[in-house]
C-alpha atoms as a PDB file:
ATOM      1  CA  UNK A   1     -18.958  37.358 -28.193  1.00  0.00           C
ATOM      2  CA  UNK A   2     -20.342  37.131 -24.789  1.00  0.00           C
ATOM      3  CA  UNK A   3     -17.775  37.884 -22.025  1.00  0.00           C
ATOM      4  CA  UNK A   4     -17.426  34.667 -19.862  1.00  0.00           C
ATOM      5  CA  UNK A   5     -18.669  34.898 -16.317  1.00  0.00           C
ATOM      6  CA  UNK A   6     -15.877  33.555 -13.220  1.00  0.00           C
ATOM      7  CA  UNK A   7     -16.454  31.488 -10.793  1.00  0.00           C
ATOM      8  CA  UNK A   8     -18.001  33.419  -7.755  1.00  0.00           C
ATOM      9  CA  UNK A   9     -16.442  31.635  -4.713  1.00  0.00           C
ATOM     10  CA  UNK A  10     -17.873  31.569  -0.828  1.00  0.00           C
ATOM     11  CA  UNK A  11     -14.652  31.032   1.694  1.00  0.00           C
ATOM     12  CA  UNK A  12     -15.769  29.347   4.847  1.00  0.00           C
ATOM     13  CA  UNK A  13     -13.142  28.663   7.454  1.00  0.00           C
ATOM     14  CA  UNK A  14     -12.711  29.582  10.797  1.00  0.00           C
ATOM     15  CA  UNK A  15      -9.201  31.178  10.429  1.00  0.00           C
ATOM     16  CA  UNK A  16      -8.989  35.034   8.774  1.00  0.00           C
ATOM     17  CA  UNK A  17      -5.324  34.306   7.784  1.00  0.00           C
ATOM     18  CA  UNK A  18      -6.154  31.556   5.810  1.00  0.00           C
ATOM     19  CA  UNK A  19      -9.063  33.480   4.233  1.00  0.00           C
ATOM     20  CA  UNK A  20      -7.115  36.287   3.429  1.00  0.00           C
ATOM     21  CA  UNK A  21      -4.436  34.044   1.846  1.00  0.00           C
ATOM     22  CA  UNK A  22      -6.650  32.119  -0.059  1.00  0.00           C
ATOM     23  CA  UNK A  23      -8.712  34.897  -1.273  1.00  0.00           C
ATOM     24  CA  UNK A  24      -5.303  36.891  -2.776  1.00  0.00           C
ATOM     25  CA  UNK A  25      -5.198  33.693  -4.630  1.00  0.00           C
ATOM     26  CA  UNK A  26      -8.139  33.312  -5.836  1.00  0.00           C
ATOM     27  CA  UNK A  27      -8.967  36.543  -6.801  1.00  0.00           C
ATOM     28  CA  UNK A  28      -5.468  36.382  -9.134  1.00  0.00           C
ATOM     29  CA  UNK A  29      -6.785  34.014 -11.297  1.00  0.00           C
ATOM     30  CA  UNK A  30      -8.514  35.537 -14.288  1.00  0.00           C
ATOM     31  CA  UNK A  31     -11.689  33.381 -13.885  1.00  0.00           C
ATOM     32  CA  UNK A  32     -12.171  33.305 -10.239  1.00  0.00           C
ATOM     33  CA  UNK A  33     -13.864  35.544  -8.123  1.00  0.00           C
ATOM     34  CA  UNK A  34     -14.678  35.879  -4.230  1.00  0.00           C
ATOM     35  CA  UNK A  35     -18.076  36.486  -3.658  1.00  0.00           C
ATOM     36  CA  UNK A  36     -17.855  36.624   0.329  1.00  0.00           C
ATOM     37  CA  UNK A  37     -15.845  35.575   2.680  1.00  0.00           C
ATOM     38  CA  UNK A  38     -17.101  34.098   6.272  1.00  0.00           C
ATOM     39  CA  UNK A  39     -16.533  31.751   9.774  1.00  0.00           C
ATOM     40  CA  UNK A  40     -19.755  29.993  10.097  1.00  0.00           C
ATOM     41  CA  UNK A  41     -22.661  28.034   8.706  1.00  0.00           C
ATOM     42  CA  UNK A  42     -25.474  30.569   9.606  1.00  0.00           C
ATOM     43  CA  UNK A  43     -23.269  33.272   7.616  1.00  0.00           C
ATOM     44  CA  UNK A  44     -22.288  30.984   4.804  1.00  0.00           C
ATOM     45  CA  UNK A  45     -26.284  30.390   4.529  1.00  0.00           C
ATOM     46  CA  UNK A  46     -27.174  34.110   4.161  1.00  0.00           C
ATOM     47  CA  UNK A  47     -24.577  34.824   1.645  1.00  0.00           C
ATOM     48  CA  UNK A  48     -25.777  32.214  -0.480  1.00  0.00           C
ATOM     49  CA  UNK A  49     -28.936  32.925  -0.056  1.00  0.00           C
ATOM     50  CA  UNK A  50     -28.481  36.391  -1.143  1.00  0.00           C
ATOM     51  CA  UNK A  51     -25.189  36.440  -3.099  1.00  0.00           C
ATOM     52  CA  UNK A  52     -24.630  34.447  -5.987  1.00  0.00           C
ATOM     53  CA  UNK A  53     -21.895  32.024  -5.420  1.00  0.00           C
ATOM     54  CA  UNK A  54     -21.150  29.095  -7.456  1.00  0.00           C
ATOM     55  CA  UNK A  55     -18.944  27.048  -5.345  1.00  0.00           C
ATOM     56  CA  UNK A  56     -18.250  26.985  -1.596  1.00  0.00           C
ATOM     57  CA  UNK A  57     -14.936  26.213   0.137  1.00  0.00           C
ATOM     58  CA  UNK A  58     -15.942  24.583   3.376  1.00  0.00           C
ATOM     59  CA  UNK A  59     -13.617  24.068   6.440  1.00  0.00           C
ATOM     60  CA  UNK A  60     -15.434  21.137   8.044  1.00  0.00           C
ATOM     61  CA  UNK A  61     -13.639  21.728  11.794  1.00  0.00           C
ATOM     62  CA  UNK A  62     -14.808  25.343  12.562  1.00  0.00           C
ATOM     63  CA  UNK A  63     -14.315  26.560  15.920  1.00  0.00           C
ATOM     64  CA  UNK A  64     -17.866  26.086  17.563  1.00  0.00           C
ATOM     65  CA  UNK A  65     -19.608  23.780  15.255  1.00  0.00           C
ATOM     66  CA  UNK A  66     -19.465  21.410  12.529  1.00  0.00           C
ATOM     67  CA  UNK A  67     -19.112  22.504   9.245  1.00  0.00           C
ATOM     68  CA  UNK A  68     -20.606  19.789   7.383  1.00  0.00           C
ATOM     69  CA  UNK A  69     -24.175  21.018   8.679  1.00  0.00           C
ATOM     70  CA  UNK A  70     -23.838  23.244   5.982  1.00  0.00           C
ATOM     71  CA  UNK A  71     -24.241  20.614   3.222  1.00  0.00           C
ATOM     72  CA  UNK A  72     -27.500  19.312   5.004  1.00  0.00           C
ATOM     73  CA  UNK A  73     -29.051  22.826   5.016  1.00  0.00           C
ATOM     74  CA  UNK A  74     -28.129  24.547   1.805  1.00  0.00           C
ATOM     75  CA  UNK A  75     -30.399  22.302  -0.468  1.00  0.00           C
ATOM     76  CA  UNK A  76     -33.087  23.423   1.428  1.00  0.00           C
ATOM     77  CA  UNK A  77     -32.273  27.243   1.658  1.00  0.00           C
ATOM     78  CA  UNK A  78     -32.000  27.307  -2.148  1.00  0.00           C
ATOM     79  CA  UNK A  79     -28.609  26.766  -3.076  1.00  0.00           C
ATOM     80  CA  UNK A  80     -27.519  24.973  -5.750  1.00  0.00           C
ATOM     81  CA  UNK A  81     -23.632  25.278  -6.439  1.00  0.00           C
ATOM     82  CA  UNK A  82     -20.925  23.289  -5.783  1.00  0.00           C
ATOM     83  CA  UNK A  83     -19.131  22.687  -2.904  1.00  0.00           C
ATOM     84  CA  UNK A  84     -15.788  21.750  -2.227  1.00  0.00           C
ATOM     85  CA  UNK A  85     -14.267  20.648   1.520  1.00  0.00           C
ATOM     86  CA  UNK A  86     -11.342  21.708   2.305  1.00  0.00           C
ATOM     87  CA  UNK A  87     -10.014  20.142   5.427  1.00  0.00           C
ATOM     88  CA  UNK A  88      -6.551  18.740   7.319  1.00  0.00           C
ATOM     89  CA  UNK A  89      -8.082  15.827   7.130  1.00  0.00           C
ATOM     90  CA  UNK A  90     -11.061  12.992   7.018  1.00  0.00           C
ATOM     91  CA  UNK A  91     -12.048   9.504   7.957  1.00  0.00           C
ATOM     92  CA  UNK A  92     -13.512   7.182   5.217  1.00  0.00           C
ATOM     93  CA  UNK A  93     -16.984   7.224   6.713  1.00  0.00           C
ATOM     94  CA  UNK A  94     -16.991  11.203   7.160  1.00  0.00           C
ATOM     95  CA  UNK A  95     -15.849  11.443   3.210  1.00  0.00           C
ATOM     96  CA  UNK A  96     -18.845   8.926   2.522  1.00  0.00           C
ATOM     97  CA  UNK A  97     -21.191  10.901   4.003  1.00  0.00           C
ATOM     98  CA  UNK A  98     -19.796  14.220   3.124  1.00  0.00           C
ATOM     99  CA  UNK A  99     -20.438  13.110  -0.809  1.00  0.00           C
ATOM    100  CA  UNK A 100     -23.952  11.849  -0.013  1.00  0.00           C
ATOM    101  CA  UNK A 101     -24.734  14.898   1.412  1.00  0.00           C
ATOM    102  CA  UNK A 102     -23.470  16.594  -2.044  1.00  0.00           C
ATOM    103  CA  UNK A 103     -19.528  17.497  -1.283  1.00  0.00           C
ATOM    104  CA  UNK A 104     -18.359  17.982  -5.046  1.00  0.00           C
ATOM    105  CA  UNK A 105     -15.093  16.575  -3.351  1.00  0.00           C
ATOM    106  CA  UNK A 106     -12.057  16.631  -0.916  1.00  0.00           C
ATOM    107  CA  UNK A 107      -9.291  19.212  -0.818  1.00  0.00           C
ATOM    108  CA  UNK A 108      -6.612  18.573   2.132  1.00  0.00           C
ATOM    109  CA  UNK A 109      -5.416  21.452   3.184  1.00  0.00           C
ATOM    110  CA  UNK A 110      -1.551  20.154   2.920  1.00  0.00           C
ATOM    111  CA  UNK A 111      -1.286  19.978  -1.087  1.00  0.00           C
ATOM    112  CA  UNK A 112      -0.060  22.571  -3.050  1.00  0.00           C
ATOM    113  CA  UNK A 113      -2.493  25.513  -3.840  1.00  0.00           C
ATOM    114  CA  UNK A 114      -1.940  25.691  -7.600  1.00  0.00           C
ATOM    115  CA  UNK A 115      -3.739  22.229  -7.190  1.00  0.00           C
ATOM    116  CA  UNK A 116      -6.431  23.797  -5.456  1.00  0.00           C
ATOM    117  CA  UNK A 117      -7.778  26.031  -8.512  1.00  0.00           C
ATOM    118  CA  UNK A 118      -6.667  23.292 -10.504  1.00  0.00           C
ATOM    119  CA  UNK A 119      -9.371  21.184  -8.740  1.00  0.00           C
ATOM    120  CA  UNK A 120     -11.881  24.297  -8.527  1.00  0.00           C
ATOM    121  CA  UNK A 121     -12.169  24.252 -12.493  1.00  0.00           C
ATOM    122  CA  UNK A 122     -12.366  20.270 -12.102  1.00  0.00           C
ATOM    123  CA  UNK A 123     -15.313  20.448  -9.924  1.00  0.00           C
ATOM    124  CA  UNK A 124     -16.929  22.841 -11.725  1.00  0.00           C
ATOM    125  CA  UNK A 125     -16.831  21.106 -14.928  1.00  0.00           C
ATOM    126  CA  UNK A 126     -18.484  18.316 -12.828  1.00  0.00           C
ATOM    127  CA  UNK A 127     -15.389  16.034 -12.149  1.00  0.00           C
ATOM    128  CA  UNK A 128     -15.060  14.391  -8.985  1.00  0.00           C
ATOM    129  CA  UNK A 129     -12.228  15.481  -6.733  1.00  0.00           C
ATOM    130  CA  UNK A 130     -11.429  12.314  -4.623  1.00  0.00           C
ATOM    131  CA  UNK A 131      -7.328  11.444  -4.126  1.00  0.00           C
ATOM    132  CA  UNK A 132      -6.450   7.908  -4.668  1.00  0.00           C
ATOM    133  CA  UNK A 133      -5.676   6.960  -1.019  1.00  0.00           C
ATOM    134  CA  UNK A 134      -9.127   8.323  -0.485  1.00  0.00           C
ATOM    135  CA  UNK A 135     -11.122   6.051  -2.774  1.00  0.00           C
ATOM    136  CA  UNK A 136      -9.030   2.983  -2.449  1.00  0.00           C
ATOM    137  CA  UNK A 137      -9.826   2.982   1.961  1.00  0.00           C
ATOM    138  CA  UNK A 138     -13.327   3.652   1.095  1.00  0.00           C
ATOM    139  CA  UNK A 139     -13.561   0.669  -1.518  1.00  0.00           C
ATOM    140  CA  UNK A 140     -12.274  -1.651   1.141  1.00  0.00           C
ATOM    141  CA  UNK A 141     -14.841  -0.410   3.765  1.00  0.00           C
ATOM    142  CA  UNK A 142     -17.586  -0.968   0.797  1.00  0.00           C
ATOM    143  CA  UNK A 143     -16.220  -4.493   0.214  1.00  0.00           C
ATOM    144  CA  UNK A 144     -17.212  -5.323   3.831  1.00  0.00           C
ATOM    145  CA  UNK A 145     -20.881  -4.132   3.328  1.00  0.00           C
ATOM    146  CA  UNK A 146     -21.963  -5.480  -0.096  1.00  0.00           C
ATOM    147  CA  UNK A 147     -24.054  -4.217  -1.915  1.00  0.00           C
ATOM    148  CA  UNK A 148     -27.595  -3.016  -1.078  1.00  0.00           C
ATOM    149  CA  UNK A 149     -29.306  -1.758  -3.935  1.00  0.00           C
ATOM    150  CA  UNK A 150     -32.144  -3.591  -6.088  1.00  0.00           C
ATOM    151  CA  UNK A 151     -30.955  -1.475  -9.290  1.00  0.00           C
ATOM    152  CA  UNK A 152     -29.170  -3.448 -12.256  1.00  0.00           C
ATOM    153  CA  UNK A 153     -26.872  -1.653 -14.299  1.00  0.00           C
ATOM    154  CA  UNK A 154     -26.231  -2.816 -17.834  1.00  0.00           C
ATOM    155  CA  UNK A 155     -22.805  -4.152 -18.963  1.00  0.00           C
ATOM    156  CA  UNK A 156     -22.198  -0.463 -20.368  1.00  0.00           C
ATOM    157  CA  UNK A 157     -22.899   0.923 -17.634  1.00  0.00           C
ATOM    158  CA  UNK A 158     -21.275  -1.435 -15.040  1.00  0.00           C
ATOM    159  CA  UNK A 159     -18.095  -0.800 -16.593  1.00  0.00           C
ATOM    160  CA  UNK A 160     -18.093   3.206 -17.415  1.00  0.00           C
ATOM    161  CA  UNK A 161     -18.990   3.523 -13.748  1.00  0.00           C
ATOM    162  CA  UNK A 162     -16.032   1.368 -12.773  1.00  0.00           C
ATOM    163  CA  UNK A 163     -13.413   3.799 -14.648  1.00  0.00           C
ATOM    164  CA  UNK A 164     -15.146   7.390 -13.082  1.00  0.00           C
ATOM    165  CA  UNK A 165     -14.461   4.819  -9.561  1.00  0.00           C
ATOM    166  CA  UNK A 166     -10.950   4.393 -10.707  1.00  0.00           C
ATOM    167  CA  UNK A 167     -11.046   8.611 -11.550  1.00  0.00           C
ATOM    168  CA  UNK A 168     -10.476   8.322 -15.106  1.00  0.00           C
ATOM    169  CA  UNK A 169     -11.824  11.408 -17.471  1.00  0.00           C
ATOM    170  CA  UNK A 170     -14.365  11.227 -20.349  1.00  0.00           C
ATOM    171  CA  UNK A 171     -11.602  10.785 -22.608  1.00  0.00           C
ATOM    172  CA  UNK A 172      -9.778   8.073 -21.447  1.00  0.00           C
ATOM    173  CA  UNK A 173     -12.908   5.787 -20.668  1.00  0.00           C
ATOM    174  CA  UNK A 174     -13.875   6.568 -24.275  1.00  0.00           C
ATOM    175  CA  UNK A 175     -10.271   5.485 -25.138  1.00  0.00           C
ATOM    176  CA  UNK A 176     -10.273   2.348 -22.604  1.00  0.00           C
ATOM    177  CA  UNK A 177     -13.718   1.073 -24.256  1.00  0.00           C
ATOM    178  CA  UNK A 178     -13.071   2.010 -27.944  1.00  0.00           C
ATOM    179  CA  UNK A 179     -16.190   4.580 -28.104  1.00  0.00           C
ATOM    180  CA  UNK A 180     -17.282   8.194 -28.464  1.00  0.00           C
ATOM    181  CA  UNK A 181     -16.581  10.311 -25.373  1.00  0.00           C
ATOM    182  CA  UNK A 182     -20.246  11.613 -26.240  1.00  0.00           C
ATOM    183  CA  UNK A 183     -21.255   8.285 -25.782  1.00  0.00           C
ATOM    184  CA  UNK A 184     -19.205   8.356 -21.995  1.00  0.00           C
ATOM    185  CA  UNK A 185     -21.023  11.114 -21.593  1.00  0.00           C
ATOM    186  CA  UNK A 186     -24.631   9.864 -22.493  1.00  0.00           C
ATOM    187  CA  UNK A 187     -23.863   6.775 -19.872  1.00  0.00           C
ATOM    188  CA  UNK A 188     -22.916   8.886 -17.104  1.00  0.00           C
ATOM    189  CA  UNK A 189     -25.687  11.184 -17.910  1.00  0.00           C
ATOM    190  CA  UNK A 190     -28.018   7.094 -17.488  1.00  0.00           C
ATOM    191  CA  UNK A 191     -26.227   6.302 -14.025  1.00  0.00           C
ATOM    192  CA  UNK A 192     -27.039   9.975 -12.797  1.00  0.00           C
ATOM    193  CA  UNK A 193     -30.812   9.641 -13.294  1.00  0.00           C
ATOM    194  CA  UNK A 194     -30.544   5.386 -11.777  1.00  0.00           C
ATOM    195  CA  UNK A 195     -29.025   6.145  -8.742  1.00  0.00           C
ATOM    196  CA  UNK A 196     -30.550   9.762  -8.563  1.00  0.00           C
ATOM    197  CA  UNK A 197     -27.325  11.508  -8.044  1.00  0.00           C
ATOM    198  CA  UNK A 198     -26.578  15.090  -9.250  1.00  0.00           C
ATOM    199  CA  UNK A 199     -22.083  14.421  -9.489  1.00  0.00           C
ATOM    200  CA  UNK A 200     -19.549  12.846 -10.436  1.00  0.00           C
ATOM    201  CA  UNK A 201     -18.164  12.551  -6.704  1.00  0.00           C
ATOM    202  CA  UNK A 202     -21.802  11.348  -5.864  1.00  0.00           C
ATOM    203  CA  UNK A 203     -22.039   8.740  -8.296  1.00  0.00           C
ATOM    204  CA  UNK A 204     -18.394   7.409  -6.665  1.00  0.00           C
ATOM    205  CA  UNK A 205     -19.743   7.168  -3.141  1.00  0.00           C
ATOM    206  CA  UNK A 206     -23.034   5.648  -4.137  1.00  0.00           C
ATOM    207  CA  UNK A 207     -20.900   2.746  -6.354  1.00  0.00           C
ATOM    208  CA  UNK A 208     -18.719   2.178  -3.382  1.00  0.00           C
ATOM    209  CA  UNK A 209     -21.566   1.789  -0.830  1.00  0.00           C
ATOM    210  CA  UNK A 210     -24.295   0.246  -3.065  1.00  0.00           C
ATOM    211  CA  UNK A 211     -23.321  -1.211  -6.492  1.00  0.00           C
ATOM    212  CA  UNK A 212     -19.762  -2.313  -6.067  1.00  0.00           C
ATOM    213  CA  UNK A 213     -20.449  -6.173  -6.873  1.00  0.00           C
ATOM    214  CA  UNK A 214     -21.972  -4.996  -9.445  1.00  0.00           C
ATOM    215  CA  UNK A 215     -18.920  -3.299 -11.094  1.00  0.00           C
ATOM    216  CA  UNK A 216     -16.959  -5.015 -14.214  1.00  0.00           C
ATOM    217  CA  UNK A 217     -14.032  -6.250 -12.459  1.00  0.00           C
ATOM    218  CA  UNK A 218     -12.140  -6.874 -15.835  1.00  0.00           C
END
């Protein structure tokens, strides 16, 4: 049997202490690992560009620039992991475009840290990581825009996307609609190559801004 690889984690924050912290923590868990550890964007590019790392924490507020440059430049250098914010906190139209930009998700930094490698795993099995508060402010922003895409979804689809919106699992929308979760699974796999999105936490922003009334309200 093939020993199972961990996840190889980049830490990007501005403050050592919480590095340090967070990398005793991570590095406790059997399937984790820290690949590097660093303070800005230009460093968090060169590690991933010559490290393999399969999922970036990214502080947002560092001290001299904006961390969410990262997320517009790492497609482009190569990378192709996840990435996960982790910030005190963000407005709805920074968490819309830090998902269209390819955030995996939102971490605040005041929840619990078990729930932090509880939502690592998550996002690495390709689960969005969006709390409820989150979703329901940016629904309510969408509602004011409309919708502006030209794609139809089917009925299948409109509702399947309507229960990842609502943050359900494979499981329970195959439960909710009386069908295979392979089936869940084949319609996601659909609404990723319509609205050519790569996530789960993708997918969620693009409903909100563009295919809301679209949705199955039911």
């Amino acid at each position: 049997m093939s020993e199972v690889k961990p996840i190889r984690i980049l830490l990007v924050d501005d403050h050592s202490l919480l590095r340090d912290a967070l990398s005793r923590v991570l590095t406790a868990e059997p399937d984790f690992s820290v690949a590097g550890e660093c303070a800005s964007v230009e460093e968090a590019l060169r590690i991933v560009t010559t490290t393999e790392v399969d999922m970036v924490l990214l502080d947002i507020n560092l001290e001299t620039e904006q961390g969410g440059t990262f997320l517009k430049r790492a497609g482009p250098a190569g990378y192709r992991g996840k990435i996960l914010v982790v910030t005190a906190g963000v407005g709805e139209r920074e968490a819309a475009w830090l998902l269209h930009r390819g955030c995996s998700g939102i971490f605040l930094k005041d929840a619990p840290v078990a729930t932090l490698v509880q939502q690592i795993r998550a996002v690495m099995k390709g689960d969005a990581v969006l709390d409820a508060t989150s979703v329901k402010a940016m629904v309510s922003l969408a509602d004011s825009k409309g919708s502006q895409a030209n794609i139809q979804l089917t009925a299948r689809e409109s509702r399947v996307l309507r229960h990842v919106c609502e943050g359900l699992a494979n499981k329970e929308i195959a439960h909710r609609m009386d069908v295979s979760e392979s089936s869940v699974k084949s319609f996601i796999q659909q609404l990723f190559t319509k609205t050519g999105v790569r996530s789960r936490a993708q997918l969620v922003a693009a409903a909100i801004e563009h295919y809301w009334d679209q949705l199955d309200q039911s």
